[in-house]
N, C-alpha and C. Protein backbone atom coordinates (compact mmCIF):
# COMPACT_ATOMS: atom_id res chain seq x y z
N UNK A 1 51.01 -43.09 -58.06
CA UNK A 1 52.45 -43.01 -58.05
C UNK A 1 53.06 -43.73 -59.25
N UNK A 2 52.40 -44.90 -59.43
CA UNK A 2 52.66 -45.27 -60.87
C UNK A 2 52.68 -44.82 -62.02
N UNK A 3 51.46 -44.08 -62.54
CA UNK A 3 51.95 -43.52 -63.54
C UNK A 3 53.02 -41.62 -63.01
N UNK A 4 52.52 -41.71 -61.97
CA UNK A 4 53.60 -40.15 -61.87
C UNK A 4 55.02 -40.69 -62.42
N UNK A 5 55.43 -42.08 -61.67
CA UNK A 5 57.00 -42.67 -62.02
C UNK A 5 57.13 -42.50 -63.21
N UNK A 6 55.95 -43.40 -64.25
CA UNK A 6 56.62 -43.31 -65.41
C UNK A 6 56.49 -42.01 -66.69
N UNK A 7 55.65 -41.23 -66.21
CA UNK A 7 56.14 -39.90 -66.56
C UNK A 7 57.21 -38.96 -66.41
N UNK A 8 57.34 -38.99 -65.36
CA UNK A 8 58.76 -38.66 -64.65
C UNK A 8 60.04 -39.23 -65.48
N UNK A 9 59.41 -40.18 -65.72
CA UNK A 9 60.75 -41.14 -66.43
C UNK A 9 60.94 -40.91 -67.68
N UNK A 10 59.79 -40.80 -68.48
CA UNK A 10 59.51 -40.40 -69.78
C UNK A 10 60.40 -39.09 -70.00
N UNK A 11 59.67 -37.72 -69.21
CA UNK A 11 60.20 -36.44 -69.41
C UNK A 11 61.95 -36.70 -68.98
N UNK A 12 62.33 -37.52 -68.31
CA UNK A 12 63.82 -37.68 -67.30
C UNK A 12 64.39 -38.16 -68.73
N UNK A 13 64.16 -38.39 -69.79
CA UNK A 13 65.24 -38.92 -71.03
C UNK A 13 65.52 -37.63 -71.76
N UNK A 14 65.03 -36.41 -71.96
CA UNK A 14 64.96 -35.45 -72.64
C UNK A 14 65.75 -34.66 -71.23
N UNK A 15 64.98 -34.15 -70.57
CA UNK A 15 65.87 -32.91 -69.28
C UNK A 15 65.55 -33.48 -68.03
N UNK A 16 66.67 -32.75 -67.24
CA UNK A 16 66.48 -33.27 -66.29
C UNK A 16 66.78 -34.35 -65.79
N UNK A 17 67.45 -35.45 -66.50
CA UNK A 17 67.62 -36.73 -66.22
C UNK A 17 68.23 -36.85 -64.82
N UNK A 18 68.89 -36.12 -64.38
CA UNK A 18 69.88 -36.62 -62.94
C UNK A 18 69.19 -36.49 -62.12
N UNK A 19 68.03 -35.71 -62.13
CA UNK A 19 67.07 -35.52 -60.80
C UNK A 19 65.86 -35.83 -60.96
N UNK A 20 64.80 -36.12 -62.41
CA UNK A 20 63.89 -37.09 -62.84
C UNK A 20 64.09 -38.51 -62.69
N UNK A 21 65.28 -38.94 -62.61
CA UNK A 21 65.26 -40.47 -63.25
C UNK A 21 65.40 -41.00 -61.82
N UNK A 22 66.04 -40.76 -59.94
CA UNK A 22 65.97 -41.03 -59.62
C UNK A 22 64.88 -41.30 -58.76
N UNK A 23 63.78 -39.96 -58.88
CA UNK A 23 62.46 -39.56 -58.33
C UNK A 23 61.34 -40.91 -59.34
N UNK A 24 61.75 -40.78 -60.57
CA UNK A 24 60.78 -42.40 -60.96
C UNK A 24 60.74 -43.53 -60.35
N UNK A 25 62.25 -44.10 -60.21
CA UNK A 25 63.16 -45.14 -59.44
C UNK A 25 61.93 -45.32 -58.03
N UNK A 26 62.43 -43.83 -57.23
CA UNK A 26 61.65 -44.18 -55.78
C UNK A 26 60.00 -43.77 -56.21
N UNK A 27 59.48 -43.38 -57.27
CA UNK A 27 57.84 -43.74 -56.88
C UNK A 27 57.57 -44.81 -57.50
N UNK A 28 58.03 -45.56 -58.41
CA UNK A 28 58.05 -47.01 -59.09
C UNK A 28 58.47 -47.92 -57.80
N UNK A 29 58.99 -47.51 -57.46
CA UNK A 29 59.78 -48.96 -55.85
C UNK A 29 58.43 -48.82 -54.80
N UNK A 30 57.99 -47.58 -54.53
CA UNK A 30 57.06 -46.76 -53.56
C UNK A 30 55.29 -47.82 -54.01
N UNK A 31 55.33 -47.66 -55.54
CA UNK A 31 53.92 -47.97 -56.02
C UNK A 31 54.18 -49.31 -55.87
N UNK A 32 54.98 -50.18 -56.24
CA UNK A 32 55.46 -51.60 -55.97
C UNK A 32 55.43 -52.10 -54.88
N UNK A 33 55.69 -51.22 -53.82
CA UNK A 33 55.71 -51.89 -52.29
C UNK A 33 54.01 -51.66 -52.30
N UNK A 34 53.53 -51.01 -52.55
CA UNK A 34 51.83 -50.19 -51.79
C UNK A 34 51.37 -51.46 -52.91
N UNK A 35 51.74 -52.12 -53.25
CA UNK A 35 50.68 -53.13 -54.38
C UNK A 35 49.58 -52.60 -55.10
N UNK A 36 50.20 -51.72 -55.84
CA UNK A 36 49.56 -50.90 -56.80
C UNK A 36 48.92 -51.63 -58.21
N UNK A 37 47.87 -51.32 -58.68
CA UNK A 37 46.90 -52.08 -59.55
C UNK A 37 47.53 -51.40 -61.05
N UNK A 38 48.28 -50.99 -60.82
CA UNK A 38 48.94 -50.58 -61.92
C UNK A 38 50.83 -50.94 -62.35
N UNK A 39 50.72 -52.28 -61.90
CA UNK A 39 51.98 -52.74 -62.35
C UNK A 39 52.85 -52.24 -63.18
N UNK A 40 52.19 -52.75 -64.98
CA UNK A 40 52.95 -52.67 -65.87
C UNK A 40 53.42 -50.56 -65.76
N UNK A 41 52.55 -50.00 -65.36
CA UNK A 41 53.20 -48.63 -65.33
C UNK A 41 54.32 -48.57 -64.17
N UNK A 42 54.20 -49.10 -63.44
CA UNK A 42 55.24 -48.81 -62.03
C UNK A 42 56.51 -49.52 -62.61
N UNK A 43 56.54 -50.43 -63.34
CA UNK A 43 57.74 -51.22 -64.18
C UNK A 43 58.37 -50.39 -64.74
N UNK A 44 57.49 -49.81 -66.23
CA UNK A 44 57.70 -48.98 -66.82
C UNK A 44 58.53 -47.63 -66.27
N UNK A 45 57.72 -46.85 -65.35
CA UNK A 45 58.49 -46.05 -64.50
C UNK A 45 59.81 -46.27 -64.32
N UNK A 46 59.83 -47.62 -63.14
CA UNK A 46 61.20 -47.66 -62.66
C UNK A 46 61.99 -48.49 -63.70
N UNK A 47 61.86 -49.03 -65.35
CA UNK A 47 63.02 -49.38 -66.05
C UNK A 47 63.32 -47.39 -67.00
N UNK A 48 62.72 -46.47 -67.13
CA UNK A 48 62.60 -45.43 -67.44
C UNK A 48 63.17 -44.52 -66.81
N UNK A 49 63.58 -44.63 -65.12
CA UNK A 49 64.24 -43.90 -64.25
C UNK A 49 65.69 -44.69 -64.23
N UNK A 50 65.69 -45.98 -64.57
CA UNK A 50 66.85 -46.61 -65.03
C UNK A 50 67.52 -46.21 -66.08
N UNK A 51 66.88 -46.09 -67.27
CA UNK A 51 67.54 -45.43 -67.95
C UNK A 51 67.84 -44.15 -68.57
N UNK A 52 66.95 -42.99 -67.78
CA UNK A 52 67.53 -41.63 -67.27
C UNK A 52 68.63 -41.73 -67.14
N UNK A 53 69.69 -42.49 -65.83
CA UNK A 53 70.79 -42.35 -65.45
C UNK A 53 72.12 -43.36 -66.48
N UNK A 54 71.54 -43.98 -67.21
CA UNK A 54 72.18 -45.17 -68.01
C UNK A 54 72.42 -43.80 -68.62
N UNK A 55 71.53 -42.94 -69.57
CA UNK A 55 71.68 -42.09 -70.46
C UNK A 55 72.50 -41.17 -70.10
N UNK A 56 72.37 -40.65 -68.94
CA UNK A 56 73.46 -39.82 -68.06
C UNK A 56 74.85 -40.53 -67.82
N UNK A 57 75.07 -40.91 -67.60
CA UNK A 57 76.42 -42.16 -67.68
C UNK A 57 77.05 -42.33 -68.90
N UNK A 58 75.93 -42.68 -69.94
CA UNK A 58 76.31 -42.54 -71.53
C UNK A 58 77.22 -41.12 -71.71
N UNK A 59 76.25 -40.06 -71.83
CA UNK A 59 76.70 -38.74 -72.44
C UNK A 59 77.62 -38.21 -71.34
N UNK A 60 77.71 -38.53 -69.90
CA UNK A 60 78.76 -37.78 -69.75
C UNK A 60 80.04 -38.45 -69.88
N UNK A 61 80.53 -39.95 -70.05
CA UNK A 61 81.29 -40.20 -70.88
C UNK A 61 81.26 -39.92 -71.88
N UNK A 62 80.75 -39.59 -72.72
CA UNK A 62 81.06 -38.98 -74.45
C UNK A 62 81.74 -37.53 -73.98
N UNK A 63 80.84 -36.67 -73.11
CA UNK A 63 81.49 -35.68 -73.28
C UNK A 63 82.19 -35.01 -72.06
N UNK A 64 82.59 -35.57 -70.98
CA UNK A 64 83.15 -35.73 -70.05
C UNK A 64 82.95 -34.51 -69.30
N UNK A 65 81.51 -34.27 -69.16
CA UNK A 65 80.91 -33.47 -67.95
C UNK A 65 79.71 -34.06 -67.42
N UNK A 66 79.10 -33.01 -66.68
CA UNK A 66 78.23 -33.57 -65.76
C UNK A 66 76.79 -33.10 -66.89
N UNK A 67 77.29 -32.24 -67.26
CA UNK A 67 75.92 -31.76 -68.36
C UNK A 67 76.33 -32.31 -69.63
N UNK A 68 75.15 -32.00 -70.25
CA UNK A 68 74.91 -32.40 -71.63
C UNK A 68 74.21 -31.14 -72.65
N UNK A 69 74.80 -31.07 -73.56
CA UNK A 69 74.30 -30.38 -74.61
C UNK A 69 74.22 -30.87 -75.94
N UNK A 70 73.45 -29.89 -76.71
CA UNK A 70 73.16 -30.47 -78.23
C UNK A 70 74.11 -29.77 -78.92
């Protein structure tokens, strides 16, 4: 679940962010409770699903929707 989070999180900065970044969040919290031997990835994950939605927050203040385009 650890590294699924922080993949999830990875791909959640490019697309997808509103529905990647919170699915990292809960398998990073998920691998953290189960005392997973893979810390620094479950971190990673859930600061990565953090900032999915930071990034989402960003751009849709810039452009004052719910989506984002280039």
């Amino acid at each position: 679940m650890a590294v699924a989070s922080f993949i999830l999180g990875l791909v959640g900065l490019l697309v997808l962010n509103v529905f990647l970044g919170p699915i990292a969040i809960v398998l990073a919290s998920i691998a953290l409770y189960r005392g997973t031997a893979r810390r620094g990835r479950a971190f990673l994950g859930l600061g990565l699903g953090v900032a999915d939605l930071v990034l989402l927050v960003a751009l849709m203040q810039f452009d004052s929707t719910v989506s984002w385009s280039f």
